[in-house]
Each structure stands twice: as structure tokens, then as C-alpha cells.
N, C-alpha and C. Protein backbone atom coordinates (compact mmCIF):
# COMPACT_ATOMS: atom_id res chain seq x y z
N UNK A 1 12.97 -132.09 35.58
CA UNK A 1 12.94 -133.05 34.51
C UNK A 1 12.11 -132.54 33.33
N UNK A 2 11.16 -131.78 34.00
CA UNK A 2 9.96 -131.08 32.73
C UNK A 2 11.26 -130.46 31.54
N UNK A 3 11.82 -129.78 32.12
CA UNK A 3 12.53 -128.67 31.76
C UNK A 3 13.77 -129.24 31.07
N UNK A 4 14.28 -130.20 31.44
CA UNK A 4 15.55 -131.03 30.71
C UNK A 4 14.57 -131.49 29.48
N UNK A 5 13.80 -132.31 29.13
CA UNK A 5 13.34 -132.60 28.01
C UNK A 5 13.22 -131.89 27.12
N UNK A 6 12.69 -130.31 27.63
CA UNK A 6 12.65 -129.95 26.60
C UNK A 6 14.02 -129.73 25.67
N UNK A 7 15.23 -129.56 26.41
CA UNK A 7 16.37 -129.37 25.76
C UNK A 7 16.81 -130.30 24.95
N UNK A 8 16.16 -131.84 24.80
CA UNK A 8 16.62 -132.70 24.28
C UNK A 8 15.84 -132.62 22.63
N UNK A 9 16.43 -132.95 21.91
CA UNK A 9 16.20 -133.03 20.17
C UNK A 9 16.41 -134.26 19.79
N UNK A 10 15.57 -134.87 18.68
CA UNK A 10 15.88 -136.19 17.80
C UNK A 10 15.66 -137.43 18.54
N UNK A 11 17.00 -137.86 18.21
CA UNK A 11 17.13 -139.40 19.18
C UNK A 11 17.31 -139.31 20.50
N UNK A 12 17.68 -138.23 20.99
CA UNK A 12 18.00 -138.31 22.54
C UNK A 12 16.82 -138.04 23.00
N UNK A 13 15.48 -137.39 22.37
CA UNK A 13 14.50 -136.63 22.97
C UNK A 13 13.26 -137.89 22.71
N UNK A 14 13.68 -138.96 22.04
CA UNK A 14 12.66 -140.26 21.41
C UNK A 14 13.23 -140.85 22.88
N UNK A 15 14.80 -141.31 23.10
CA UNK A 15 15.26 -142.19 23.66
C UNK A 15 14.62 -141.73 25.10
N UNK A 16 14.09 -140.85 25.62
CA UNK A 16 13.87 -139.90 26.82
C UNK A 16 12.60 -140.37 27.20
N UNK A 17 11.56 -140.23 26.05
CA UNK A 17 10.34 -140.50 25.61
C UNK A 17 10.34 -141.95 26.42
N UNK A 18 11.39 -142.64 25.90
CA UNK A 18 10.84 -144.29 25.86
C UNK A 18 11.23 -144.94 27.32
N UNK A 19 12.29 -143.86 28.37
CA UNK A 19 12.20 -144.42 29.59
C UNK A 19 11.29 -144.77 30.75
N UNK A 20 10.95 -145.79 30.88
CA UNK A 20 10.04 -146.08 31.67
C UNK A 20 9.83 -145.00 33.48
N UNK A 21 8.55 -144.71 32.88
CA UNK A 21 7.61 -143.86 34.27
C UNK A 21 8.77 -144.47 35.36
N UNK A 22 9.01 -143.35 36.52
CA UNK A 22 9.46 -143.61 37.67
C UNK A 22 10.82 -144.91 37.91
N UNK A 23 11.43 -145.22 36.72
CA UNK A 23 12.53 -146.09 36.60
C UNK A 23 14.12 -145.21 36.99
N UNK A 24 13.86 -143.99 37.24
CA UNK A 24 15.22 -142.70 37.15
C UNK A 24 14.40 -142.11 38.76
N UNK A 25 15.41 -142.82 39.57
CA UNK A 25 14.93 -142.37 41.09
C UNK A 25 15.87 -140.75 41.45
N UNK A 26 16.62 -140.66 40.48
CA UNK A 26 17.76 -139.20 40.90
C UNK A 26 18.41 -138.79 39.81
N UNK A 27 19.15 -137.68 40.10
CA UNK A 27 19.72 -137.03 38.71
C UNK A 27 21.21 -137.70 38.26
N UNK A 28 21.70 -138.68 39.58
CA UNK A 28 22.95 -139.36 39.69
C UNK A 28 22.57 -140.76 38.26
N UNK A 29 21.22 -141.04 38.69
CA UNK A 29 20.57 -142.37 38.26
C UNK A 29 20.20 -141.61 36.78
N UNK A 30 19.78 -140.77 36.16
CA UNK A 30 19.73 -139.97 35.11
C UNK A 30 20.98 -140.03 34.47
N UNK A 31 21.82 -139.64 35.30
CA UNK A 31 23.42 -139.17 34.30
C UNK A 31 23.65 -140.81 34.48
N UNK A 32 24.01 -141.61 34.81
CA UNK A 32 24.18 -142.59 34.02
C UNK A 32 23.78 -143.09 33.45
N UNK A 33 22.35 -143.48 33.24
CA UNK A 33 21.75 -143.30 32.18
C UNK A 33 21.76 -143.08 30.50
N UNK A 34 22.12 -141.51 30.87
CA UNK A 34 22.55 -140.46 29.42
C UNK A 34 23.93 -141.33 29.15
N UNK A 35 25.00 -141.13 30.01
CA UNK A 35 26.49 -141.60 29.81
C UNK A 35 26.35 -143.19 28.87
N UNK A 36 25.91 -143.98 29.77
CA UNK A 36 25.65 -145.50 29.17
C UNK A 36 25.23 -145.26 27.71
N UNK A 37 24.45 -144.82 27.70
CA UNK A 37 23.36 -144.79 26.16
C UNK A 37 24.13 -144.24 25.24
N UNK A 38 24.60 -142.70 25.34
CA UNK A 38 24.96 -141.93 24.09
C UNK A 38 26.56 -141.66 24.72
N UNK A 39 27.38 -141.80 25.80
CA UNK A 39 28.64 -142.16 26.05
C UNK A 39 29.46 -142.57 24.77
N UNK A 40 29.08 -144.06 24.26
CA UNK A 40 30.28 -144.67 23.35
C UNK A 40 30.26 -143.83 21.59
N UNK A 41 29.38 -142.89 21.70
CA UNK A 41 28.60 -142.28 20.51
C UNK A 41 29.96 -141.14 20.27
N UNK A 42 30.68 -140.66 21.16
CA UNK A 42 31.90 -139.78 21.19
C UNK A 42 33.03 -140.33 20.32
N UNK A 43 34.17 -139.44 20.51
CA UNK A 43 35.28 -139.57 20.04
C UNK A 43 35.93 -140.10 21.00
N UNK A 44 36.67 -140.80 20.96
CA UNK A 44 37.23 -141.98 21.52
C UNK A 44 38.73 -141.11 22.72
N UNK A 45 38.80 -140.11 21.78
CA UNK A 45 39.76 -139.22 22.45
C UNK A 45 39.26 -138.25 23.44
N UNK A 46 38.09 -137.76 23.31
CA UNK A 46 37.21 -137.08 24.30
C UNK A 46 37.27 -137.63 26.00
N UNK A 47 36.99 -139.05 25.83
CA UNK A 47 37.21 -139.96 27.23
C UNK A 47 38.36 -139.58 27.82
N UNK A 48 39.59 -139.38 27.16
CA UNK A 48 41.06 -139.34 28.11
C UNK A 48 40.89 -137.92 28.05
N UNK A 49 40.48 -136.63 27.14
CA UNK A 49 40.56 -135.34 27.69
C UNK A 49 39.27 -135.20 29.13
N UNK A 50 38.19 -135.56 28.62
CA UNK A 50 37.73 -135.42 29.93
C UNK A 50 37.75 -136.15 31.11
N UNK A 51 38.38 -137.02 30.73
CA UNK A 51 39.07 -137.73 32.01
C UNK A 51 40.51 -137.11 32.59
N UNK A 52 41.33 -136.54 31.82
CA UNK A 52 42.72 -135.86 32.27
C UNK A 52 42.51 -134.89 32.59
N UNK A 53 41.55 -133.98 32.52
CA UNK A 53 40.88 -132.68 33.07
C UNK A 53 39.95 -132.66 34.25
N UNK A 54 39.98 -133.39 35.14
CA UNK A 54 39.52 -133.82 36.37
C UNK A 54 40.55 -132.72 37.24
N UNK A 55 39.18 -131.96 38.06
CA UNK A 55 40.44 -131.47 38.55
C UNK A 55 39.55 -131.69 40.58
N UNK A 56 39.88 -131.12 41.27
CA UNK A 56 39.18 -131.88 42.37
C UNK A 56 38.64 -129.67 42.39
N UNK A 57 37.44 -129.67 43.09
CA UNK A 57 36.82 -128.91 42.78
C UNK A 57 37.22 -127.88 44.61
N UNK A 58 36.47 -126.51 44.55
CA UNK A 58 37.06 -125.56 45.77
C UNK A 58 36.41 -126.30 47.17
N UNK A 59 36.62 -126.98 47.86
CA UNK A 59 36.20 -127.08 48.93
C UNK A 59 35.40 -128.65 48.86
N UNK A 60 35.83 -129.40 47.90
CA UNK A 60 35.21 -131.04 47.56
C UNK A 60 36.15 -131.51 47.91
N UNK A 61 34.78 -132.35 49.13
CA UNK A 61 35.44 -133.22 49.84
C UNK A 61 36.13 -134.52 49.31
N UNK A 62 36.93 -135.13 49.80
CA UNK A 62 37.77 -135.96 49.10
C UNK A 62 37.03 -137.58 48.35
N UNK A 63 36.05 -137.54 49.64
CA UNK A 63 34.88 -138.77 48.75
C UNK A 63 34.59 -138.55 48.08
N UNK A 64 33.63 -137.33 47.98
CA UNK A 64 32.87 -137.04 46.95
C UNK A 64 34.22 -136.89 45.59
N UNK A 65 35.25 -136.45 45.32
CA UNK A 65 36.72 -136.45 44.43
C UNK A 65 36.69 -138.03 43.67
N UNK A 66 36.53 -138.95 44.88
CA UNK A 66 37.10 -139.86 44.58
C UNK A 66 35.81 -140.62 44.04
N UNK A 67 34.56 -140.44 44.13
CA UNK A 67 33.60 -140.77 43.43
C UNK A 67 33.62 -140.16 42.39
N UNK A 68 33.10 -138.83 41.92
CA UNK A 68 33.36 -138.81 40.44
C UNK A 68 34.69 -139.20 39.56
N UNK A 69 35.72 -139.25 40.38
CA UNK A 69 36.85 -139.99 39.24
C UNK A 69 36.79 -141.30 39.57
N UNK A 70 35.98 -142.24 40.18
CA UNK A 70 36.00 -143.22 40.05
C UNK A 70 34.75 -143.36 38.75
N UNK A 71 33.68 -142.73 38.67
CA UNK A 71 32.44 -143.02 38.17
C UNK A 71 32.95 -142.65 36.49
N UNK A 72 33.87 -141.59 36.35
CA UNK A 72 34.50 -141.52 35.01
C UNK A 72 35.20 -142.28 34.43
N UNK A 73 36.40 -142.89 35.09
CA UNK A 73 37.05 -143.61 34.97
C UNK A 73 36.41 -144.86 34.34
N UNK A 74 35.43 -145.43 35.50
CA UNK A 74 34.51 -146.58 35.03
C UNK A 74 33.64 -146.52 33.61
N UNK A 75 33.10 -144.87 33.26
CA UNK A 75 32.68 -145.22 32.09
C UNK A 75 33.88 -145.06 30.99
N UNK A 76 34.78 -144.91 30.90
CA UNK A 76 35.95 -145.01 29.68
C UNK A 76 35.87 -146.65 29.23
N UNK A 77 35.32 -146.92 27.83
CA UNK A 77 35.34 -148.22 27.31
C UNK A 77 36.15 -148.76 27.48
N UNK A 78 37.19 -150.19 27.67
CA UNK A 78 37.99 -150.54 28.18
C UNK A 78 38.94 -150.79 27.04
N UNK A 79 38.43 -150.58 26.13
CA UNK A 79 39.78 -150.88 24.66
C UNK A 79 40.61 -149.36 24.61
N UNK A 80 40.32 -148.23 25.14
CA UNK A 80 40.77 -146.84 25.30
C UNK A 80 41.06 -146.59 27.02
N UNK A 81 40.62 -147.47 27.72
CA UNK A 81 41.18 -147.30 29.39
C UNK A 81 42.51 -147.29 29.20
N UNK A 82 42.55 -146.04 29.89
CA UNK A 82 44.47 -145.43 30.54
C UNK A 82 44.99 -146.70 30.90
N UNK A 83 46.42 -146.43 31.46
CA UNK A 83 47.10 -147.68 32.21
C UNK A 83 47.32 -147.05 33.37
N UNK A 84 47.40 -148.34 34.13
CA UNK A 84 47.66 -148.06 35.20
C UNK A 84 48.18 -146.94 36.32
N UNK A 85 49.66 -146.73 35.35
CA UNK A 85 50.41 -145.61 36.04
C UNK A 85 49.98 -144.65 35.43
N UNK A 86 49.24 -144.69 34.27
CA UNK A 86 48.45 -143.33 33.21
C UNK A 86 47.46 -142.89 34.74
N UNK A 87 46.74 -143.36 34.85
CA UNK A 87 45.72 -143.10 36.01
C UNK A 87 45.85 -142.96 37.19
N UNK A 88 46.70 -143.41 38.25
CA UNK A 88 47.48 -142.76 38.98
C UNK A 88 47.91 -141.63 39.22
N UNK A 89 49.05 -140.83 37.97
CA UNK A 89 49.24 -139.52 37.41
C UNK A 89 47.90 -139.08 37.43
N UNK A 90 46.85 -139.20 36.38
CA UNK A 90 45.74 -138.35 36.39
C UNK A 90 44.87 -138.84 37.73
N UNK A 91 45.06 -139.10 39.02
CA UNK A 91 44.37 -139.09 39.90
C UNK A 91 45.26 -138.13 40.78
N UNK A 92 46.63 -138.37 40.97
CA UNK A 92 47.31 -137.20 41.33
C UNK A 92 47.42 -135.41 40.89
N UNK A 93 47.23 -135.36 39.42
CA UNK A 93 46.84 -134.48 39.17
C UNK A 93 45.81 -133.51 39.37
N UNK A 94 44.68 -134.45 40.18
CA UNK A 94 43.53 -133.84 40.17
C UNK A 94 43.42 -132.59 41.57
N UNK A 95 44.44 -132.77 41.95
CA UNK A 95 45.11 -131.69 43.30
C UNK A 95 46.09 -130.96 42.92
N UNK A 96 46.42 -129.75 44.17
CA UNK A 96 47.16 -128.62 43.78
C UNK A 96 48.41 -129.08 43.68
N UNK A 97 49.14 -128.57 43.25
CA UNK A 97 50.62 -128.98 43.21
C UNK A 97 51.40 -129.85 43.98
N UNK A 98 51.45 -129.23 45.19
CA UNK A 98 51.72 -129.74 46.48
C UNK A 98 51.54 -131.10 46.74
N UNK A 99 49.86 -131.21 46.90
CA UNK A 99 49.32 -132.81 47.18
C UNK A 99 49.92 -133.53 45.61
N UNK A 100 50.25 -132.77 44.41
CA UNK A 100 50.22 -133.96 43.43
C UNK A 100 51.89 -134.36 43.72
N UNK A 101 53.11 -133.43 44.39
CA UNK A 101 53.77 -133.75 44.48
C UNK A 101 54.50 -135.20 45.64
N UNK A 102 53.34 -135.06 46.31
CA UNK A 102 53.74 -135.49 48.01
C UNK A 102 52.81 -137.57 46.95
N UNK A 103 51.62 -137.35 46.23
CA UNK A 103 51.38 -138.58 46.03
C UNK A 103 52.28 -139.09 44.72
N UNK A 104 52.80 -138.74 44.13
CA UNK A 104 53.88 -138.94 43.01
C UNK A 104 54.96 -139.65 43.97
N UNK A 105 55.25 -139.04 45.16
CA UNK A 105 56.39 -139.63 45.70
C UNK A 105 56.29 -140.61 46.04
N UNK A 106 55.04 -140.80 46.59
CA UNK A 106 54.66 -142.22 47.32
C UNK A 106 54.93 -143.28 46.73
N UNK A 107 54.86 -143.27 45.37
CA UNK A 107 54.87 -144.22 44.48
C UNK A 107 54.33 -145.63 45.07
N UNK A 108 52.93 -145.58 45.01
CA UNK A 108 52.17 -146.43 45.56
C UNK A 108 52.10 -147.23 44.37
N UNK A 109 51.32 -149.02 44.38
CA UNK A 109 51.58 -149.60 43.32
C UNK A 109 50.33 -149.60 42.99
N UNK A 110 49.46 -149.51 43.15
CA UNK A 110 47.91 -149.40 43.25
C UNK A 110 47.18 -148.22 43.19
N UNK A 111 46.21 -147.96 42.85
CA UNK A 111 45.56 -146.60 42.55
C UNK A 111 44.52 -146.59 43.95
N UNK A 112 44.32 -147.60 44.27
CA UNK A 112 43.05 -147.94 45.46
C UNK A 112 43.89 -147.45 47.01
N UNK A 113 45.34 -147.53 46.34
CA UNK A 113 46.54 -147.43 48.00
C UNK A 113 47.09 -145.72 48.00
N UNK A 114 47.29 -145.40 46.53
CA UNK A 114 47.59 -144.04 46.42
C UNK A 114 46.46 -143.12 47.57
């Protein structure tokens, strides 16, 4: 944490300043944090590229997959949240070909059933 501050400049490095002693129990509890605060500060289009660029990572396990695209998903403001079948696709996508082909077929109606 010493060491992240220093990388921070301006408002992010005031806003850092002003979090209360021992209120950031982890770096999970940190990044949301950062996301919440300076998140809606982006381009509105940034949210669906880095949300459509999810890709599931070499050897990540499928919880852990389905937690960070759930935790992204959740921060996309809801006037720019995908639709339904938008998100679906980009949850299928986030696997190799194969698996994106076999859950495309399923055509599940729900993203929670996919």
C-alpha cells in the first residue's frame, strides 16, 4: 500500500489521503473502492470494451471466471448495461471456441442458467 500511493497524483492521491485508517481490509476491498469512486469518471464506451474483452484466464478456475465477470458486469452504470442476450454472448465468449460454441447452443434464457 506504501508503494501504491506513491503512484497516485492529484485527486486520486488527496482522495487516498482521506480514506479512513484500517477501513480497506484487502486489495479486493481497495479495487472497489478505486472502481466506485473514479469508475463513472471514464468513457462510457470503455465499460463495454472492457467488459467484451473478458477473456477467462490459463488455468482460472471457473468461480473465480465467474466472479470477476460478475464484479464487472455489476460495476457498468446501468443506463450503458448490455442486454441481456448482449451478456450472455460476452459471457460465452469469455472461453475457447469450443466451450463458446457448446453454450451458444444451449440457448439458455438466463445468464445465471447458461
Amino acid at each position: 500500500m506504501r508503494v501504491f500511493i506513491q503512484s497516485l497524483v492529484g485527486e486520486a492521491r488527496k482522495w487516498f489521503k482521506e480514506i479512513t485508517q484500517r477501513s480497506i481490509a484487502d486489495i479486493e476491498v481497495l479495487d472497489d473502492a478505486l472502481l466506485k469512486h473514479w469508475w463513472d469518471k471514464k468513457d462510457l464506451l470503455c465499460h463495454h470494451a472492457e467488459f467484451g474483452n473478458l477473456k477467462r484466464e490459463n488455468g482460472e478456475l471457473l468461480f473465480d471466471l465467474n466472479k470477476r465477470f460478475n464484479c464487472m458486469y455489476n460495476k457498468i452504470p446501468s443506463n450503458v448495461k448490455p442486454t441481456t442476450t448482449s451478456t450472455k454472448l460476452t459471457y460465452a465468449s469469455t472461453f475457447d471456441s469450443n466451450f463458446y460454441l457448446l453454450l451458444r447452443e444451449r440457448r439458455c434464457v438466463t445468464l445465471a442458467n447458461m
